[in-house]
N, C-alpha and C. Protein backbone atom coordinates (compact mmCIF):
# COMPACT_ATOMS: atom_id res chain seq x y z
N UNK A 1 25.12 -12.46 -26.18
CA UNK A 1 25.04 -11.18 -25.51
C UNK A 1 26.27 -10.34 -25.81
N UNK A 2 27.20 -11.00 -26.04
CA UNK A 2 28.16 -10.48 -26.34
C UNK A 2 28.53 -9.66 -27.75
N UNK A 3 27.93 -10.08 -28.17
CA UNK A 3 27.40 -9.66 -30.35
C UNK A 3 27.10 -8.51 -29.80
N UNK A 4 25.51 -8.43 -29.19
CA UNK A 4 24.94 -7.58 -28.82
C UNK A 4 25.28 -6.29 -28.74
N UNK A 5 26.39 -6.62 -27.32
CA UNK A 5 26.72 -5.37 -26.77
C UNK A 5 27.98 -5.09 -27.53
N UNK A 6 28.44 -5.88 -28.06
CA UNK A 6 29.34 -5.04 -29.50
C UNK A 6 28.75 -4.05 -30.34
N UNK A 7 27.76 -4.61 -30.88
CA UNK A 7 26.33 -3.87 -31.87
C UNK A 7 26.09 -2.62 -31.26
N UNK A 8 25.93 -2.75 -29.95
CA UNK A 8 25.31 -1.35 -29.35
C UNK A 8 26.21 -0.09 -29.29
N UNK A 9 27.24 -0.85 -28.67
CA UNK A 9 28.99 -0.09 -28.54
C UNK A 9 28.89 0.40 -29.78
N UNK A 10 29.36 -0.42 -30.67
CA UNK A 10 29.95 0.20 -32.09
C UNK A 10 28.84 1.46 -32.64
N UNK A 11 27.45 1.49 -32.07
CA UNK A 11 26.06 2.20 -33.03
C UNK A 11 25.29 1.27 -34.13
N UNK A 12 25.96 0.19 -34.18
CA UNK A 12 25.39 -0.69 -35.21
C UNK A 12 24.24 -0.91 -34.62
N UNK A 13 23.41 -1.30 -33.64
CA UNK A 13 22.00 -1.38 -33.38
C UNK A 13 21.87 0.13 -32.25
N UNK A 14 20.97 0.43 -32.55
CA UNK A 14 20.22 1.35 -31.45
C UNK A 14 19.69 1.22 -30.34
N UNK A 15 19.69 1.93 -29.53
CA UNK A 15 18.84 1.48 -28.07
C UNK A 15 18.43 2.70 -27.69
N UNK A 16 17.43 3.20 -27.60
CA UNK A 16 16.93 4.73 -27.40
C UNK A 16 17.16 5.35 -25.74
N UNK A 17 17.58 6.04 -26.05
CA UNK A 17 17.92 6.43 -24.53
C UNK A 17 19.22 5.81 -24.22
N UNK A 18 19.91 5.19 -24.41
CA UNK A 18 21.66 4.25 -23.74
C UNK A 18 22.55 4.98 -25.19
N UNK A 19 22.00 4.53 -26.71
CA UNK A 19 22.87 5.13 -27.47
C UNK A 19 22.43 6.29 -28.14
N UNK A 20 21.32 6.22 -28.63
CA UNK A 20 20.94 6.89 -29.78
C UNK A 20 19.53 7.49 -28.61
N UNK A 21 19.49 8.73 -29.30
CA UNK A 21 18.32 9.93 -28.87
C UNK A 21 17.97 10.23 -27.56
N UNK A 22 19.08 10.12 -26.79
CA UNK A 22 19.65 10.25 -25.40
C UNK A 22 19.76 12.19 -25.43
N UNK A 23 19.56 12.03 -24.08
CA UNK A 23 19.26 13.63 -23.86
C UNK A 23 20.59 13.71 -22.96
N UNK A 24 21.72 13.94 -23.08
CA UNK A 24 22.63 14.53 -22.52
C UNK A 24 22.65 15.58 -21.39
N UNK A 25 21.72 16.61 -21.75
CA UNK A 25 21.12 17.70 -20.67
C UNK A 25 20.74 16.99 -19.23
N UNK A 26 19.80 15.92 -19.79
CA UNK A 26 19.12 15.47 -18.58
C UNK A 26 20.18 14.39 -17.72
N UNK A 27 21.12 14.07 -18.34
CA UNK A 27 21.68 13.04 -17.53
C UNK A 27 22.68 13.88 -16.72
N UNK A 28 22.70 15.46 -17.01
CA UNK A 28 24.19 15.82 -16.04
C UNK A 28 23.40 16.20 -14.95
N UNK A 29 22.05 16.07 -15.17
CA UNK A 29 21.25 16.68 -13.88
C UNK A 29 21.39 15.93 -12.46
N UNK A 30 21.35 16.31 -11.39
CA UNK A 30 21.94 15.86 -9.90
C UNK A 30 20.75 15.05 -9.20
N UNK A 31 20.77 13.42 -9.34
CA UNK A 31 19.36 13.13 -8.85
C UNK A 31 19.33 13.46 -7.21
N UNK A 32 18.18 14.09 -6.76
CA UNK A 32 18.39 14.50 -5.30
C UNK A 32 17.23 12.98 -4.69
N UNK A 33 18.04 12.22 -3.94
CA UNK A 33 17.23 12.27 -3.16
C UNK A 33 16.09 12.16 -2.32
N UNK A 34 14.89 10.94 -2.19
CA UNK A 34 13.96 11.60 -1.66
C UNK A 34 13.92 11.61 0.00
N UNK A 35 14.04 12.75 0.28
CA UNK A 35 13.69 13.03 1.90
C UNK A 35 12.49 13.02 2.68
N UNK A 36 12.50 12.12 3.61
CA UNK A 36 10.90 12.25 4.29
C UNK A 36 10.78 13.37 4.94
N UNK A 37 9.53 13.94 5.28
CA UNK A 37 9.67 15.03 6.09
C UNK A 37 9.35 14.60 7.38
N UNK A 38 10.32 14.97 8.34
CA UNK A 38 10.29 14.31 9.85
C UNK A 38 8.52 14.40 10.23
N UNK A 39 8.25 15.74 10.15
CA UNK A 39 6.70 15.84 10.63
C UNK A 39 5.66 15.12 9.97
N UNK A 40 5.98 14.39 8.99
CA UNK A 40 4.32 13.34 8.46
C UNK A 40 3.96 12.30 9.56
N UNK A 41 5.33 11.66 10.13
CA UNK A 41 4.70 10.72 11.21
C UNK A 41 3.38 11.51 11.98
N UNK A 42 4.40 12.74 12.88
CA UNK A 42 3.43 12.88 13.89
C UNK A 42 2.18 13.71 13.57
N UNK A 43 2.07 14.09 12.16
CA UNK A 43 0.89 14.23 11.70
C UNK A 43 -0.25 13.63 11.39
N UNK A 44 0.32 12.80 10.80
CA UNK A 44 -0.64 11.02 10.75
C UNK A 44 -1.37 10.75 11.28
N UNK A 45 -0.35 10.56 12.99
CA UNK A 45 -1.29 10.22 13.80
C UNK A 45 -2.09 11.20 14.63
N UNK A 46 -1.61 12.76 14.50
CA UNK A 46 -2.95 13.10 14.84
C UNK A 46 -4.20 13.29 14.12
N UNK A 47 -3.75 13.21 12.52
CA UNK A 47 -5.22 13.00 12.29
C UNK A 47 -5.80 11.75 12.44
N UNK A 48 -5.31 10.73 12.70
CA UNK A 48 -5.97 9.25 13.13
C UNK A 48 -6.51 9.60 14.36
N UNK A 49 -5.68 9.85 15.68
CA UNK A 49 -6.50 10.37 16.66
C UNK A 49 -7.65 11.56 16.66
N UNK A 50 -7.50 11.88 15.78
CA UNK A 50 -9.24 13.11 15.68
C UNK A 50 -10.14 12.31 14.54
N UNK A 51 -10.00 11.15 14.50
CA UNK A 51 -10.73 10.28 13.50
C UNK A 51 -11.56 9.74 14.74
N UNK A 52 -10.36 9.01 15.00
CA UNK A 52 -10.99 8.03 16.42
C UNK A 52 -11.89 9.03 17.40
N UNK A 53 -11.38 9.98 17.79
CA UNK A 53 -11.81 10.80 18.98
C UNK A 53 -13.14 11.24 18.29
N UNK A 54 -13.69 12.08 16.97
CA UNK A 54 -14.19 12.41 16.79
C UNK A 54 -15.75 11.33 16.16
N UNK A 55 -15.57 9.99 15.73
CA UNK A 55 -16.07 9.21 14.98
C UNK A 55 -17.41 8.67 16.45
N UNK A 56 -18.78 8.12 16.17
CA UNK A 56 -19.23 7.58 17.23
C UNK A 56 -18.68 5.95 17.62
N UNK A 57 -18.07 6.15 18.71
CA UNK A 57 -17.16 5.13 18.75
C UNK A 57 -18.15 3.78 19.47
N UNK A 58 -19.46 3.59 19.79
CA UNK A 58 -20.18 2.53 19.86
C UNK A 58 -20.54 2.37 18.21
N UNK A 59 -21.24 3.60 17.20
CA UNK A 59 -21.44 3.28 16.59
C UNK A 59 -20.02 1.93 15.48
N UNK A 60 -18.82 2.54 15.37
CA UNK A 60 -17.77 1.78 14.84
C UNK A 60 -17.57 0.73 15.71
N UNK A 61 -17.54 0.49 16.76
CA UNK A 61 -17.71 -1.35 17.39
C UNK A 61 -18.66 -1.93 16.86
N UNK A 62 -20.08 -1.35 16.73
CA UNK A 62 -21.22 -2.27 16.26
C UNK A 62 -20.62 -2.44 14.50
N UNK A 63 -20.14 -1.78 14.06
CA UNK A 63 -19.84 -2.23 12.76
C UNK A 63 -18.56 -2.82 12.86
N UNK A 64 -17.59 -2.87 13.60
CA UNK A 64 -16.65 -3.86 13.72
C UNK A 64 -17.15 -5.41 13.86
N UNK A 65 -17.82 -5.19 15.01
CA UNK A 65 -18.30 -6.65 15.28
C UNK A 65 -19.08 -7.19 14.39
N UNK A 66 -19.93 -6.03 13.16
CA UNK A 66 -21.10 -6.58 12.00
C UNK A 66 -19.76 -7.52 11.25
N UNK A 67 -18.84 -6.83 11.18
CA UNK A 67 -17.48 -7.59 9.97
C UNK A 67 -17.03 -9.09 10.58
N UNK A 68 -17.00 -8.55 11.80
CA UNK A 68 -16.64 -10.54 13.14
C UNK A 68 -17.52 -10.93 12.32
N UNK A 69 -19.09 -10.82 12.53
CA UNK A 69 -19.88 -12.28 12.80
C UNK A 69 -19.73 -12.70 11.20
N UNK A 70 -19.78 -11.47 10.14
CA UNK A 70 -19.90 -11.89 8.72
C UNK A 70 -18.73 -12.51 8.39
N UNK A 71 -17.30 -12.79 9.03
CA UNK A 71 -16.05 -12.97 9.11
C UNK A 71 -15.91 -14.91 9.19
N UNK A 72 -17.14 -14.73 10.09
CA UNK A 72 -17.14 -16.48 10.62
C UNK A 72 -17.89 -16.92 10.57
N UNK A 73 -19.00 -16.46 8.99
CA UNK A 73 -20.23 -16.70 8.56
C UNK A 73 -19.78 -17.38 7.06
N UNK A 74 -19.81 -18.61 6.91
CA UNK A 74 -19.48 -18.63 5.28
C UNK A 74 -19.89 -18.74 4.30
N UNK A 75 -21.71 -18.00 4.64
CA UNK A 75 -22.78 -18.05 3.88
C UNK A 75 -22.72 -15.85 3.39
N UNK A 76 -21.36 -15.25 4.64
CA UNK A 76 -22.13 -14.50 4.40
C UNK A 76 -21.12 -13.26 3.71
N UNK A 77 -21.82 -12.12 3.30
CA UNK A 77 -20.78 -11.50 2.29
C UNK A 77 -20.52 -10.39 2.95
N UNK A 78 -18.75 -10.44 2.53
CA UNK A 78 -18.52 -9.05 3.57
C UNK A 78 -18.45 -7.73 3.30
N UNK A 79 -18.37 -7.37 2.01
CA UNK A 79 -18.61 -5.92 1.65
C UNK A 79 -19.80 -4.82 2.01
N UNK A 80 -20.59 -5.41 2.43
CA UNK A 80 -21.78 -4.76 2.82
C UNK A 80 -21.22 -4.25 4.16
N UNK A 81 -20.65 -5.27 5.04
CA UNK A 81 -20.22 -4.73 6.23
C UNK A 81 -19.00 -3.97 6.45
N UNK A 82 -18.14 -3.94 5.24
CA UNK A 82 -16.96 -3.02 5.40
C UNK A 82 -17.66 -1.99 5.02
N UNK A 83 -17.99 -2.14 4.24
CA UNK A 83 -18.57 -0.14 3.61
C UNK A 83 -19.45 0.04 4.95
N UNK A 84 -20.40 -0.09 5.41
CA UNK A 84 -20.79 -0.01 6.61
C UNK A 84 -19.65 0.72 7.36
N UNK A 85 -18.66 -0.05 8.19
CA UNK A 85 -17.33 -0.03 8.76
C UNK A 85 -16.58 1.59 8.51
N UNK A 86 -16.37 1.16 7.04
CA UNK A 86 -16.16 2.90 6.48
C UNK A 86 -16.45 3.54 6.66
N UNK A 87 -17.95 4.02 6.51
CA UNK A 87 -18.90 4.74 6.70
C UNK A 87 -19.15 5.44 7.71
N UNK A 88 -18.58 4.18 9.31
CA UNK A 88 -18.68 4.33 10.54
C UNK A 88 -17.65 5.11 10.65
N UNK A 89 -16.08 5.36 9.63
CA UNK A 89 -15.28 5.97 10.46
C UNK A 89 -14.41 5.23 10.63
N UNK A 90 -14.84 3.54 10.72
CA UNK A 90 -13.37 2.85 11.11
C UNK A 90 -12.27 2.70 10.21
N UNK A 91 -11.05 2.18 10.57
CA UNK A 91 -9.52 2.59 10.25
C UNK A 91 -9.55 1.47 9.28
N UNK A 92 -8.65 1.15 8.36
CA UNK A 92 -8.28 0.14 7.58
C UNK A 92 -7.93 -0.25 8.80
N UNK A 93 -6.85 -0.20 9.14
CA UNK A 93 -5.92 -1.08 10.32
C UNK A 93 -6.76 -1.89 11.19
N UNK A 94 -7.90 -1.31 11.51
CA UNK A 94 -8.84 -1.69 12.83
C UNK A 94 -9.84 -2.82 11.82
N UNK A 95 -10.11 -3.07 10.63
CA UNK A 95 -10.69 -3.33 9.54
C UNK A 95 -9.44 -4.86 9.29
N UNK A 96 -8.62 -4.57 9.47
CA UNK A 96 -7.93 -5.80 9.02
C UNK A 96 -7.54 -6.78 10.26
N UNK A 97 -7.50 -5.95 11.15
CA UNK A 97 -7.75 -6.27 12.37
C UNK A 97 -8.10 -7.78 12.90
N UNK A 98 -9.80 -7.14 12.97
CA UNK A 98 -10.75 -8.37 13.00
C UNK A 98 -10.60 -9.24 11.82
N UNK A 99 -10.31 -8.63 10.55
CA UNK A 99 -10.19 -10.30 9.68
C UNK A 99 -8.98 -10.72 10.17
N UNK A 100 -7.87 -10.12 10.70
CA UNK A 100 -6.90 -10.88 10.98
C UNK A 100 -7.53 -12.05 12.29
N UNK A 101 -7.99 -11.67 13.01
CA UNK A 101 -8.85 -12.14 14.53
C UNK A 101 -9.44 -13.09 13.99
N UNK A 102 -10.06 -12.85 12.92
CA UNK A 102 -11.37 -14.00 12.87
C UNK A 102 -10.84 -15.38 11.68
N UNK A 103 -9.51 -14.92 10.86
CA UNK A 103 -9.03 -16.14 9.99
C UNK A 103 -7.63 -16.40 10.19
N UNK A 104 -6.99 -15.66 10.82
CA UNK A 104 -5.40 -15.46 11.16
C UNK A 104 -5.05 -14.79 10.14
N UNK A 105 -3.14 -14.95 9.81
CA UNK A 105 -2.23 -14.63 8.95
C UNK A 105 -1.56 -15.37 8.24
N UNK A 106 -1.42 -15.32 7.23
CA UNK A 106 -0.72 -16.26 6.48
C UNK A 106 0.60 -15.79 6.86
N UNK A 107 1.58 -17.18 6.68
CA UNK A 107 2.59 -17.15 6.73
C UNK A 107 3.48 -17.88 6.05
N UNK A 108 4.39 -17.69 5.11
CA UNK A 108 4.77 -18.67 3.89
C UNK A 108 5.77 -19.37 4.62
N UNK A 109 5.40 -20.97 4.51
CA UNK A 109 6.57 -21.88 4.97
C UNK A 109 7.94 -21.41 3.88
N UNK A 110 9.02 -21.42 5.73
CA UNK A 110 10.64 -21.36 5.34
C UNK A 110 10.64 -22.52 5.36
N UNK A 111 10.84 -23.29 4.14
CA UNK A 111 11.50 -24.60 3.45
C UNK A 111 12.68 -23.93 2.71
N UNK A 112 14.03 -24.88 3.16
CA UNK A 112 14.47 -24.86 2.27
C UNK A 112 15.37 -25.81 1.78
């Protein structure tokens, strides 16, 4: 590694962009930054709450619970009942939910 970075130093090998065909312009440029904008939180959630508020909310339980029973069925397939689920309006979150409910969470053994 040490050859190497002699090679590179000296110009004897190239490295595009570090020695050779490097844009100088672009590197004096000032990286800014990325700033969240305070208001996405509480935007978020009001459009989640006019999801929920607005969605038929028996209809999205009956398709929640279609995802339970297919959840703890191991004959049975679950995509039919998420798109369903979708369809209804329900949330990813509320969607991972019940699979979390119906198989748990993994959790990687701390061995060490």
């Amino acid at each position: 590694s040490w050859e190497q970075q002699l090679a590179v130093e000296s110009g004897e090998r190239i490295i595009v962009g570090v020695n050779g065909f490097a844009d100088d312009a672009e590197a004096a440029l000032p990286i800014e930054p990325f700033r969240l904008d305070p208001g996405v939180a509480e935007r978020q959630l009001a459009r989640l709450a006019a999801v929920k508020r607005d969605r038929d909310g028996v209809v999205a339980g009956e398709r929640l619970a279609a995802i339970r029973r297919a959840a703890n069925d191991p004959t049975a397939t679950l995509m039919p009942a998420i798109e369903a689920a979708v369809r209804a309006r329900c949330t990813v979150g509320e969607i991972c939910n019940v699979l979390r409910a119906a198989w748990g969470e993994y959790r990687p053994p701390t061995v060490f």
